[in-house]
N, C-alpha and C. Protein backbone atom coordinates (compact mmCIF):
# COMPACT_ATOMS: atom_id res chain seq x y z
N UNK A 1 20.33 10.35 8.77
CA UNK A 1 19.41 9.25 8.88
C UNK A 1 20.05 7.93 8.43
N UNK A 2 20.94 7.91 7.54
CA UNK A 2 21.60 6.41 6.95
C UNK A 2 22.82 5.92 8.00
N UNK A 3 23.03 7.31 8.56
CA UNK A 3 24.29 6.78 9.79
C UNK A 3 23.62 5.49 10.48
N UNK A 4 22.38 5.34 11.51
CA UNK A 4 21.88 5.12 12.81
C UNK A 4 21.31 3.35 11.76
N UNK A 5 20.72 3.81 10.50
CA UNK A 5 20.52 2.36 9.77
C UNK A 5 21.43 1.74 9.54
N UNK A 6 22.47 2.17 9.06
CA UNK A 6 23.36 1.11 8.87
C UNK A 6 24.25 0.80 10.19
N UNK A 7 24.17 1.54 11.15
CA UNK A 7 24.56 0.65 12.32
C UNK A 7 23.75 -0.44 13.13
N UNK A 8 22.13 -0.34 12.51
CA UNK A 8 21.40 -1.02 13.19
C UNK A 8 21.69 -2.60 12.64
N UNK A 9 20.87 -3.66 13.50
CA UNK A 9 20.82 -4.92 12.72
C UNK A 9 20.60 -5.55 11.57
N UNK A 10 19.85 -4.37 11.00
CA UNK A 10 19.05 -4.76 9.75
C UNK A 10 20.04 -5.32 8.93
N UNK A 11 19.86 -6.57 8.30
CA UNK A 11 20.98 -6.40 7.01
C UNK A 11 20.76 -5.64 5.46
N UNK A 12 22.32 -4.90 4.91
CA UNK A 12 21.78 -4.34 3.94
C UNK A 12 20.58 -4.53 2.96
N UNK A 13 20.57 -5.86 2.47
CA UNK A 13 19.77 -6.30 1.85
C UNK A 13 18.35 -5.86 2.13
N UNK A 14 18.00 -5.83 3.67
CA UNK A 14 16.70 -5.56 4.22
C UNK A 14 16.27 -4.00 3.77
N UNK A 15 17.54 -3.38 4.47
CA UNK A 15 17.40 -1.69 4.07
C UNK A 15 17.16 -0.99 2.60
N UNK A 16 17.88 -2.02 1.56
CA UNK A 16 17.74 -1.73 0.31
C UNK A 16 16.54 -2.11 0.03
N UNK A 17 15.84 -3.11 0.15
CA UNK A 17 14.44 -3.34 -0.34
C UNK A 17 13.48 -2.28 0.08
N UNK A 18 13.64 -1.65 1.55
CA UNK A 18 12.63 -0.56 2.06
C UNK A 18 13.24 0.56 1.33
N UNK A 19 14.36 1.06 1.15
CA UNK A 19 14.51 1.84 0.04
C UNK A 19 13.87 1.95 -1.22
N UNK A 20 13.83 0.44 -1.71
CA UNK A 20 13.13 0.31 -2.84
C UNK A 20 11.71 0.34 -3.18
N UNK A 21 11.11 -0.20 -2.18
CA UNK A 21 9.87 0.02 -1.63
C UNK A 21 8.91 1.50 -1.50
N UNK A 22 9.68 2.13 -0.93
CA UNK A 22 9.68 3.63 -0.55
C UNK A 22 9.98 4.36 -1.71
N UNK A 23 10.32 4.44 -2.79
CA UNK A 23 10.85 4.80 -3.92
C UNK A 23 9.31 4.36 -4.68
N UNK A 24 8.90 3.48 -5.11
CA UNK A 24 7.88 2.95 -5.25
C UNK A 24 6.79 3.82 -5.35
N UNK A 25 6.84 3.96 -3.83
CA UNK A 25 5.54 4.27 -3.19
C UNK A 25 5.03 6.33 -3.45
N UNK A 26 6.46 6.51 -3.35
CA UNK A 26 6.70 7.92 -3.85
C UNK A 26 6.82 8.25 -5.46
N UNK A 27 6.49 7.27 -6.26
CA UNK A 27 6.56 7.37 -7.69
C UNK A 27 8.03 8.09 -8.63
N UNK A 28 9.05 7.71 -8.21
CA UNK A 28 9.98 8.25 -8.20
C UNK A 28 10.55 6.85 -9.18
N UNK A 29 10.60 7.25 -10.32
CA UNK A 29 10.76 6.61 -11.55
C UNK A 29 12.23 6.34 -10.88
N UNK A 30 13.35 7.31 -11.08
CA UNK A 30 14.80 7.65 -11.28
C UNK A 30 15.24 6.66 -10.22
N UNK A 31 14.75 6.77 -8.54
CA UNK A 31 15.22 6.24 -7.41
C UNK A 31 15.20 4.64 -7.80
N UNK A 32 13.77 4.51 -8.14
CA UNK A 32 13.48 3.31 -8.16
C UNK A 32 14.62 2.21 -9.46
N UNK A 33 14.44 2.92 -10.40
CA UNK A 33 16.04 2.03 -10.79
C UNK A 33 17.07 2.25 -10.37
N UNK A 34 17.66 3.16 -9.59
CA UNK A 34 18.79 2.95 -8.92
C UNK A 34 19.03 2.01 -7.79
N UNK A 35 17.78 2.19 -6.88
CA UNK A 35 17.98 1.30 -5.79
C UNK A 35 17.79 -0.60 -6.65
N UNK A 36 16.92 -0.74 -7.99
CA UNK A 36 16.86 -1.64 -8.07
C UNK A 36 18.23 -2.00 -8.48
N UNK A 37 18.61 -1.10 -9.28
CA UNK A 37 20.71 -1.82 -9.92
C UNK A 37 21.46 -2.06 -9.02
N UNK A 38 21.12 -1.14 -7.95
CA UNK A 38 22.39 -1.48 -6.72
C UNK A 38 22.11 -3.02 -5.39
N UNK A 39 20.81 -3.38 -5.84
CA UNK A 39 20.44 -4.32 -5.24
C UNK A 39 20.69 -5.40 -5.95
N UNK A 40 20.57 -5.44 -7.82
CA UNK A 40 20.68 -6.30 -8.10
C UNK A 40 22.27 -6.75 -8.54
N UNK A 41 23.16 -5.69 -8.66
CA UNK A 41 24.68 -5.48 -8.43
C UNK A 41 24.92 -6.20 -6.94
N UNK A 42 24.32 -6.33 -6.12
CA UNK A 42 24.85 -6.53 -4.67
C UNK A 42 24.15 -8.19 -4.46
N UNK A 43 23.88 -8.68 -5.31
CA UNK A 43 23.40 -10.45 -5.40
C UNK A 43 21.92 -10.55 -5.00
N UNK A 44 20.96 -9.31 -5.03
CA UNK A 44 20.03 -9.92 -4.31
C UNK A 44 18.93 -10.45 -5.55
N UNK A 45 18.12 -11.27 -5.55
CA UNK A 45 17.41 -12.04 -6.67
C UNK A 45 16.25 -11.28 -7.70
N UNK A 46 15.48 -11.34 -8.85
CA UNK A 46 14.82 -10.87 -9.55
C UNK A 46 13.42 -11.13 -8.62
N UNK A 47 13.63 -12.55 -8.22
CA UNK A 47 12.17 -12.35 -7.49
C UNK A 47 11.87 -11.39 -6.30
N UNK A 48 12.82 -11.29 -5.90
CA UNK A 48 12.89 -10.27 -4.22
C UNK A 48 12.22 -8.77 -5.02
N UNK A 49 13.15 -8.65 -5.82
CA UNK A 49 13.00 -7.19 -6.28
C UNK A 49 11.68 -7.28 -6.99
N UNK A 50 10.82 -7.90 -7.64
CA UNK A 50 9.58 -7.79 -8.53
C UNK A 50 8.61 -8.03 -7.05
């Protein structure tokens, strides 16, 4: 499934937030700070992520 996304247009940034999102939504304590460190390791802002 991550092959066909990351060839699509989306930019990472986009895909990491629905990751993060989705993590969220599934109550998944663990995911959800990972996807947030690797987003916020990768420049994207405090406001995006809150």
């Amino acid at each position: 499934m991550e092959k066909p996304l990351h060839e699509s247009e989306l930019p990472n940034a986009t895909l990491g937030l629905v990751k993060l999102r989705a993590s969220q939504i599934n109550g998944c304590g663990y995911c959800v700070d990972m996807h947030s460190r690797d987003l916020k390791k990768s420049g994207e802002s405090d406001e995006r992520l809150w």
